[in-house]
C-alpha atoms as a PDB file:
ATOM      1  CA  UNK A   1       0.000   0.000   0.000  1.00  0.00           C
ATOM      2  CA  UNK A   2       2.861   2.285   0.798  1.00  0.00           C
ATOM      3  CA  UNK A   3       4.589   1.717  -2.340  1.00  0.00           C
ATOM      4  CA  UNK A   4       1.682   2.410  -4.483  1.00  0.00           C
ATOM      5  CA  UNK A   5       1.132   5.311  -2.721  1.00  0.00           C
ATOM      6  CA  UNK A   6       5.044   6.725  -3.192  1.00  0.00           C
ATOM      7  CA  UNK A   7       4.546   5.513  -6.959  1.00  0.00           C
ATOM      8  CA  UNK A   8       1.305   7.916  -7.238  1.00  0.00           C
ATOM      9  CA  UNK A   9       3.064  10.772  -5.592  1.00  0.00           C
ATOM     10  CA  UNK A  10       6.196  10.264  -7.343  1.00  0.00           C
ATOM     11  CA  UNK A  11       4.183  10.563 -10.569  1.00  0.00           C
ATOM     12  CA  UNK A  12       2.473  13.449  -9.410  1.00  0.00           C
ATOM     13  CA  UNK A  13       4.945  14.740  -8.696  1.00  0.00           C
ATOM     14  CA  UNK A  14       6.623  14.355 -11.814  1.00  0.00           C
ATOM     15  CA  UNK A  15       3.639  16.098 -13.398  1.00  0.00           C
ATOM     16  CA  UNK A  16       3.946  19.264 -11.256  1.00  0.00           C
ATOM     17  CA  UNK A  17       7.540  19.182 -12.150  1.00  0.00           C
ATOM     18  CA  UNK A  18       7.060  19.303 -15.935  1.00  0.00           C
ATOM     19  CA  UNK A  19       4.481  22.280 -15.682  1.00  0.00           C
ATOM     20  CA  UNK A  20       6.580  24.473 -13.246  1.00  0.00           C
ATOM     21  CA  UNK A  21      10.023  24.306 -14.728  1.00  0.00           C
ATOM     22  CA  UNK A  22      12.101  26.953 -16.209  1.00  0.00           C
ATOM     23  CA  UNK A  23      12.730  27.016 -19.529  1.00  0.00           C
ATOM     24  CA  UNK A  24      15.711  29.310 -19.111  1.00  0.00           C
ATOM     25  CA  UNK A  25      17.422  27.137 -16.873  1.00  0.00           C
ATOM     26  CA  UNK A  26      16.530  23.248 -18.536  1.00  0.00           C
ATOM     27  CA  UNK A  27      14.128  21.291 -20.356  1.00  0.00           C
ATOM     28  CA  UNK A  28      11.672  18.773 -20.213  1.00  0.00           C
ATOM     29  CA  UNK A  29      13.745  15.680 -21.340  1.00  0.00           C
ATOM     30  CA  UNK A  30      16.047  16.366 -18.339  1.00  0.00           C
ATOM     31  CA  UNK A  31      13.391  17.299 -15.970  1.00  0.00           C
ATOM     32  CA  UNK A  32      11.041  14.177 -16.609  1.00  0.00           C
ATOM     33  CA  UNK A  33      14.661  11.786 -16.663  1.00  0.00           C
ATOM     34  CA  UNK A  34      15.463  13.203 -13.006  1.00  0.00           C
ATOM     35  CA  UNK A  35      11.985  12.767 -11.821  1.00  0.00           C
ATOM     36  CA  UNK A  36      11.918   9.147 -12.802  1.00  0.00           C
ATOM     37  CA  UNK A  37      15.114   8.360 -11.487  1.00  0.00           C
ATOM     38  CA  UNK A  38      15.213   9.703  -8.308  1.00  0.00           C
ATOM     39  CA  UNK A  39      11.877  11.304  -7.516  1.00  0.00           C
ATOM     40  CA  UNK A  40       9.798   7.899  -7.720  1.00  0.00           C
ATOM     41  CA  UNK A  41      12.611   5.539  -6.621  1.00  0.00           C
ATOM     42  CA  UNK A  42      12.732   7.851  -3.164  1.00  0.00           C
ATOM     43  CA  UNK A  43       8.569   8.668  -2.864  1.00  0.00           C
ATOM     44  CA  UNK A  44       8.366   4.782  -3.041  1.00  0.00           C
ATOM     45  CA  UNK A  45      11.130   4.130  -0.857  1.00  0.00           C
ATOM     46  CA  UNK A  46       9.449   7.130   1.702  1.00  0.00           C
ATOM     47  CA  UNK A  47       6.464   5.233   1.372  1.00  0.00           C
ATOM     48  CA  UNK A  48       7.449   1.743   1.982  1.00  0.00           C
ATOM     49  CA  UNK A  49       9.060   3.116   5.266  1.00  0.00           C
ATOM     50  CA  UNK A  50       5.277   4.840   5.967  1.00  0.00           C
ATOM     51  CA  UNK A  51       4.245   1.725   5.785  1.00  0.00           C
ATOM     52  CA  UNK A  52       6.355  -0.427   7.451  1.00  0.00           C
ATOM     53  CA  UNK A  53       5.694   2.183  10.529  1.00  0.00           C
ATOM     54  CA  UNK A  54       1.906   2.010   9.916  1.00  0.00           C
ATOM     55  CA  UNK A  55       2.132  -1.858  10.595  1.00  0.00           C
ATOM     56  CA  UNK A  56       4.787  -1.771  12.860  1.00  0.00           C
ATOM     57  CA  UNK A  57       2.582   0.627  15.439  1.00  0.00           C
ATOM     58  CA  UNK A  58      -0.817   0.509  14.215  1.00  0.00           C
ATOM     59  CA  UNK A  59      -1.050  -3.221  13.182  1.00  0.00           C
ATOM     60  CA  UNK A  60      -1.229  -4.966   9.425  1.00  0.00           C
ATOM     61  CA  UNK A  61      -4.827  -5.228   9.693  1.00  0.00           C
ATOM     62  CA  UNK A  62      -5.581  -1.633  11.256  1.00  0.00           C
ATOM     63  CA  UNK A  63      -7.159  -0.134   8.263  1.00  0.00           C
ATOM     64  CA  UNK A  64     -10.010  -2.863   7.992  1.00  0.00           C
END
C-alpha cells in the first residue's frame, strides 16, 4: 500500500515538475529523466518506510 502510494506521488509529482520548470534554466527531457530516477525511486522508498511504521505501530490489519 505504501509503495503504491510513493509511486502515485512520485508521478504526481513528476507532473507538477514538468508544468513548473524553467525554460531558461533546462528542459523537459532532463526534468522528466530526473523525476523518474530519483523522484519515484525515493517517494516509493518514503512510502514503503510509511508503511512499514503504519504496521509496525498501528497493526497490518488496522485499516479494515
Amino acid at each position: 500500500m505504501g509503495a503504491g502510494l510513493g509511486f502515485i506521488m512520485g508521478v504526481a509529482f513528476l507532473i507538477i515538475s514538468l508544468l513548473q520548470f524553467d525554460d531558461a534554466e533546462t528542459n523537459a527531457k532532463d526534468v522528466a529523466l530526473v523525476s523518474v530516477l530519483f523522484g519515484i525511486p525515493f517517494s516509493v522508498i518514503i512510502g514503503l518506510g510509511i508503511g512499514w511504521a503504519w504496521g509496525k505501530f498501528l497493526g497490518t490489519d488496522s485499516l479494515s
